[in-house]
N, C-alpha and C. Protein backbone atom coordinates (compact mmCIF):
# COMPACT_ATOMS: atom_id res chain seq x y z
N UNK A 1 102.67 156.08 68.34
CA UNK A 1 103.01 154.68 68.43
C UNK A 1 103.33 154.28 69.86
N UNK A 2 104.43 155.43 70.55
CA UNK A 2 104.19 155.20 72.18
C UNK A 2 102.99 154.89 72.93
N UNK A 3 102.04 155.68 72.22
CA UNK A 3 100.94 156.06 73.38
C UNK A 3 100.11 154.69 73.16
N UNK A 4 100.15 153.80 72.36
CA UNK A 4 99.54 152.67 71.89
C UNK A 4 99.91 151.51 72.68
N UNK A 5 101.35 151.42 72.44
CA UNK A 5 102.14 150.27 73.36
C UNK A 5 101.98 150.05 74.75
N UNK A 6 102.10 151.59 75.06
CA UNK A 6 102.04 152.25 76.64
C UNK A 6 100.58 151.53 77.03
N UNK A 7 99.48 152.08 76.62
CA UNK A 7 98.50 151.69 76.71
C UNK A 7 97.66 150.61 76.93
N UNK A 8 98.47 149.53 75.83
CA UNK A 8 98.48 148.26 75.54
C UNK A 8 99.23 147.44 77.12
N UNK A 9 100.27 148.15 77.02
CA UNK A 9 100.44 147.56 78.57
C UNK A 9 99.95 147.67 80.03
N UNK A 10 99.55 148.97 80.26
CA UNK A 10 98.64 149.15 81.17
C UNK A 10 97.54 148.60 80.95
N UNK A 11 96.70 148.23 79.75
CA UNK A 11 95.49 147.50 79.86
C UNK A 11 96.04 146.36 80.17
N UNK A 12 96.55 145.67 79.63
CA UNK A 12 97.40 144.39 80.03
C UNK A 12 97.58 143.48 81.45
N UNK A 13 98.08 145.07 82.17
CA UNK A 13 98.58 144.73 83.31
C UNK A 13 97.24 144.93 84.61
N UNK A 14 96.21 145.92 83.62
CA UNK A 14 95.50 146.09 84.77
C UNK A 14 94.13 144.60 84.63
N UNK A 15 94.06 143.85 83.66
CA UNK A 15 93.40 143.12 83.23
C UNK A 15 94.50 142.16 84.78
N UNK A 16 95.44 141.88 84.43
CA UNK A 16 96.29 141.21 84.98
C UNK A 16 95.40 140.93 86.61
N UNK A 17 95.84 141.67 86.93
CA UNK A 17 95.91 142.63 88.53
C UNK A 17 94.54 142.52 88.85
N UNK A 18 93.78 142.83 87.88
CA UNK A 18 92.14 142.97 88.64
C UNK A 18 91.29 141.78 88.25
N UNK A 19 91.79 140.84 87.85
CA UNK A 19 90.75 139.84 87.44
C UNK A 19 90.91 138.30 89.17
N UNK A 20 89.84 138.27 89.39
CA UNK A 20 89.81 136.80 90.58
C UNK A 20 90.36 135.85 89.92
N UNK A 21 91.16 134.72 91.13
CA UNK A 21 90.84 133.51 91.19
C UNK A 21 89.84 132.85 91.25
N UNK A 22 90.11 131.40 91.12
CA UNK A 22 89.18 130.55 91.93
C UNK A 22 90.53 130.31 93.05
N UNK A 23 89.84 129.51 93.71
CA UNK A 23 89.90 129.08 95.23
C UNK A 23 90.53 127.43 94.74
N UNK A 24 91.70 126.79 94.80
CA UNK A 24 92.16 125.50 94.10
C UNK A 24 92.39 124.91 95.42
N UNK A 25 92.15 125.41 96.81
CA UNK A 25 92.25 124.18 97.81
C UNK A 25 90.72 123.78 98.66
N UNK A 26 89.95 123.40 97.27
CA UNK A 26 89.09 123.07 97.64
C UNK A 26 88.77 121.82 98.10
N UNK A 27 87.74 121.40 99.85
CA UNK A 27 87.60 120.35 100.05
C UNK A 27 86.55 119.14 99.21
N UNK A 28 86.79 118.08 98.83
CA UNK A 28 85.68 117.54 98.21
C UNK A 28 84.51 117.51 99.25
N UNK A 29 83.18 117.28 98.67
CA UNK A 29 81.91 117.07 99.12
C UNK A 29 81.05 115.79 99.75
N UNK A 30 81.96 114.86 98.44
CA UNK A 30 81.34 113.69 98.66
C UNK A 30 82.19 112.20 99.52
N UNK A 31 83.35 112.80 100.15
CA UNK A 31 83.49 112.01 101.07
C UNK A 31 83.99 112.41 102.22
N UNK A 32 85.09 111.59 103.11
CA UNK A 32 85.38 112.02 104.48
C UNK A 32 86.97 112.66 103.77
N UNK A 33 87.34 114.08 104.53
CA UNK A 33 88.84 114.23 104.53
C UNK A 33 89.88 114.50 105.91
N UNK A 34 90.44 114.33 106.22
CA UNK A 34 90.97 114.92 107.83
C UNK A 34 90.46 116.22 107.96
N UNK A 35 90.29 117.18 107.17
CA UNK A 35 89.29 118.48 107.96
C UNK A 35 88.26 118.56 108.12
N UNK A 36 87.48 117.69 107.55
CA UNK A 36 85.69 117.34 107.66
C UNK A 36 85.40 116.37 108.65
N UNK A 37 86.32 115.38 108.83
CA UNK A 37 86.10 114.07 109.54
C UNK A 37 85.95 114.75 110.53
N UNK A 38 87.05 114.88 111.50
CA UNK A 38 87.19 114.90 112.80
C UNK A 38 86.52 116.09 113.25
N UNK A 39 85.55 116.06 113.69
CA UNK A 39 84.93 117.14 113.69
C UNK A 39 83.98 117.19 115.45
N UNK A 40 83.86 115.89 116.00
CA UNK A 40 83.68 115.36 117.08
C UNK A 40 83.75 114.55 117.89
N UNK A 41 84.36 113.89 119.40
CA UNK A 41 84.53 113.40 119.83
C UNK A 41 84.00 111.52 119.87
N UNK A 42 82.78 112.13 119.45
CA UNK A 42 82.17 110.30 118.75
C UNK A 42 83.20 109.94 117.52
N UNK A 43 82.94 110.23 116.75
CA UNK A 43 83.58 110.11 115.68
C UNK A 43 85.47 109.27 115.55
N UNK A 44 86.15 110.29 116.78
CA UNK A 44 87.52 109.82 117.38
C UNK A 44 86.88 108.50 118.29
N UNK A 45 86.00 108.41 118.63
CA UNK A 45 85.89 107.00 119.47
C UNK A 45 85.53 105.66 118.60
N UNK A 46 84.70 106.26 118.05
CA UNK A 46 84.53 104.68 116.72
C UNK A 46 85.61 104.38 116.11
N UNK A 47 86.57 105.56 115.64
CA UNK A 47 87.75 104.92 114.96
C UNK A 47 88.77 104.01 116.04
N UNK A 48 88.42 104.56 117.27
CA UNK A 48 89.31 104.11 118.22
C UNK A 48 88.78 102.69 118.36
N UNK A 49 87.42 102.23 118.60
CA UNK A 49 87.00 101.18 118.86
C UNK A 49 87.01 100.24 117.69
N UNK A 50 87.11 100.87 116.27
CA UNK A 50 87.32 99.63 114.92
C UNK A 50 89.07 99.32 115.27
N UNK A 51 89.44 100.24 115.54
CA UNK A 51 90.82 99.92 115.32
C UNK A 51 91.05 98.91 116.88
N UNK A 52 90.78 98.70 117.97
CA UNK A 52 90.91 97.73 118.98
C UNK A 52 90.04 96.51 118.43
N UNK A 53 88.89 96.85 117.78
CA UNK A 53 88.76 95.43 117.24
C UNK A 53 89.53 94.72 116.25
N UNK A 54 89.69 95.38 115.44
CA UNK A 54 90.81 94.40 115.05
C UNK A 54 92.30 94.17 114.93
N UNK A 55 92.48 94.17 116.62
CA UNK A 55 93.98 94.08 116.86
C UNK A 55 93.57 92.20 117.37
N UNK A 56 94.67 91.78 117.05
CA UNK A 56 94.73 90.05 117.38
C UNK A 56 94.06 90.06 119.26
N UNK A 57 94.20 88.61 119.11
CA UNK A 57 94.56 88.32 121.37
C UNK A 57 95.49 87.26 120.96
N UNK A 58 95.70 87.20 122.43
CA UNK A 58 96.79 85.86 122.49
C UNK A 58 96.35 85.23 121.91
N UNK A 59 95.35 84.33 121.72
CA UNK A 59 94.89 82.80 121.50
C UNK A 59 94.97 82.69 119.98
N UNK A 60 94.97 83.73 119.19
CA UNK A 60 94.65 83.49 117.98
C UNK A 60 96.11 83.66 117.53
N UNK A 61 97.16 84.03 118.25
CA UNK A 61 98.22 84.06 117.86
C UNK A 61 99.23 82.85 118.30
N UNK A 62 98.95 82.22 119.63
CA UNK A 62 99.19 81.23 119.59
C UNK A 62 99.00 80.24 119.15
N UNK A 63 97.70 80.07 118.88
CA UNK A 63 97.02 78.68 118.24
C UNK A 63 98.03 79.15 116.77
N UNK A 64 97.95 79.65 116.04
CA UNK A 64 98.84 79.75 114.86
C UNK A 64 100.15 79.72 114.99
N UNK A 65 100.79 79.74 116.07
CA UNK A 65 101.84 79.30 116.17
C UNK A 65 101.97 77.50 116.51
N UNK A 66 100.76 76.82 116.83
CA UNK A 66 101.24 75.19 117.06
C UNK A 66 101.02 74.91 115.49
N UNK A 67 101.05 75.46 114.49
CA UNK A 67 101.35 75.21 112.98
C UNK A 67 102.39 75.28 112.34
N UNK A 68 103.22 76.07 113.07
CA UNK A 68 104.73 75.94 112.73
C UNK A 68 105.06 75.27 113.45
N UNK A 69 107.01 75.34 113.27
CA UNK A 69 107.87 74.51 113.57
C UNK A 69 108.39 75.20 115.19
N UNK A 70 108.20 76.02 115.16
CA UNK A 70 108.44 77.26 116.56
C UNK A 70 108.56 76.75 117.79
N UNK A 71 106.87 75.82 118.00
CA UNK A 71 106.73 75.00 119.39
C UNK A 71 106.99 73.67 118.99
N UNK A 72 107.59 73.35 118.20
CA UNK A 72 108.37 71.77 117.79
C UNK A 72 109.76 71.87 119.04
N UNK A 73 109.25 70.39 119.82
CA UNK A 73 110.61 70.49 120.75
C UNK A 73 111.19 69.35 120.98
N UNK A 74 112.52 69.30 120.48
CA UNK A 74 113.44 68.15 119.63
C UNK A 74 113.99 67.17 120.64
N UNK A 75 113.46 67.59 121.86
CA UNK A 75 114.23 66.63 123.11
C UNK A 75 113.44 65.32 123.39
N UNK A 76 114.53 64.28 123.57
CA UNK A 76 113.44 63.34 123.61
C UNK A 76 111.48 62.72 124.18
């Protein structure tokens, strides 16, 4: 009855011990991730250049300011 249990656990354990993973930090395929993206210097420049385009300029921030009350000036 020992030699059964015994047995039973070493198969057990060696099933345990010797069988693979998979691999669970896998990157996806079908789009961009920070380890796939950046991968070359073009790439850091287009993001650089979408992102300066659409930062404001003065004019478009001022002109939206003569819509408020901001440049309202109460002196006679």
């Amino acid at each position: 009855m020992k030699l059964i249990k015994y047995s039973t656990i070493v198969a057990g354990a060696a099933l345990f011990l010797f069988t693979s993973c998979n691999e669970l930090d896998l990157t996806p395929t079908n789009k961009f991730t920070e380890e796939n993206y950046w991968t070359s210097p073009e790439k850091a420049n287009m993001v650089l250049n979408m992102a300066y385009s659409q930062l404001t300029n003065s004019g478009y921030f001022f002109s939206n300011e003569a819509l408020s009350d901001n440049i309202y000036e109460g002196r006679g």
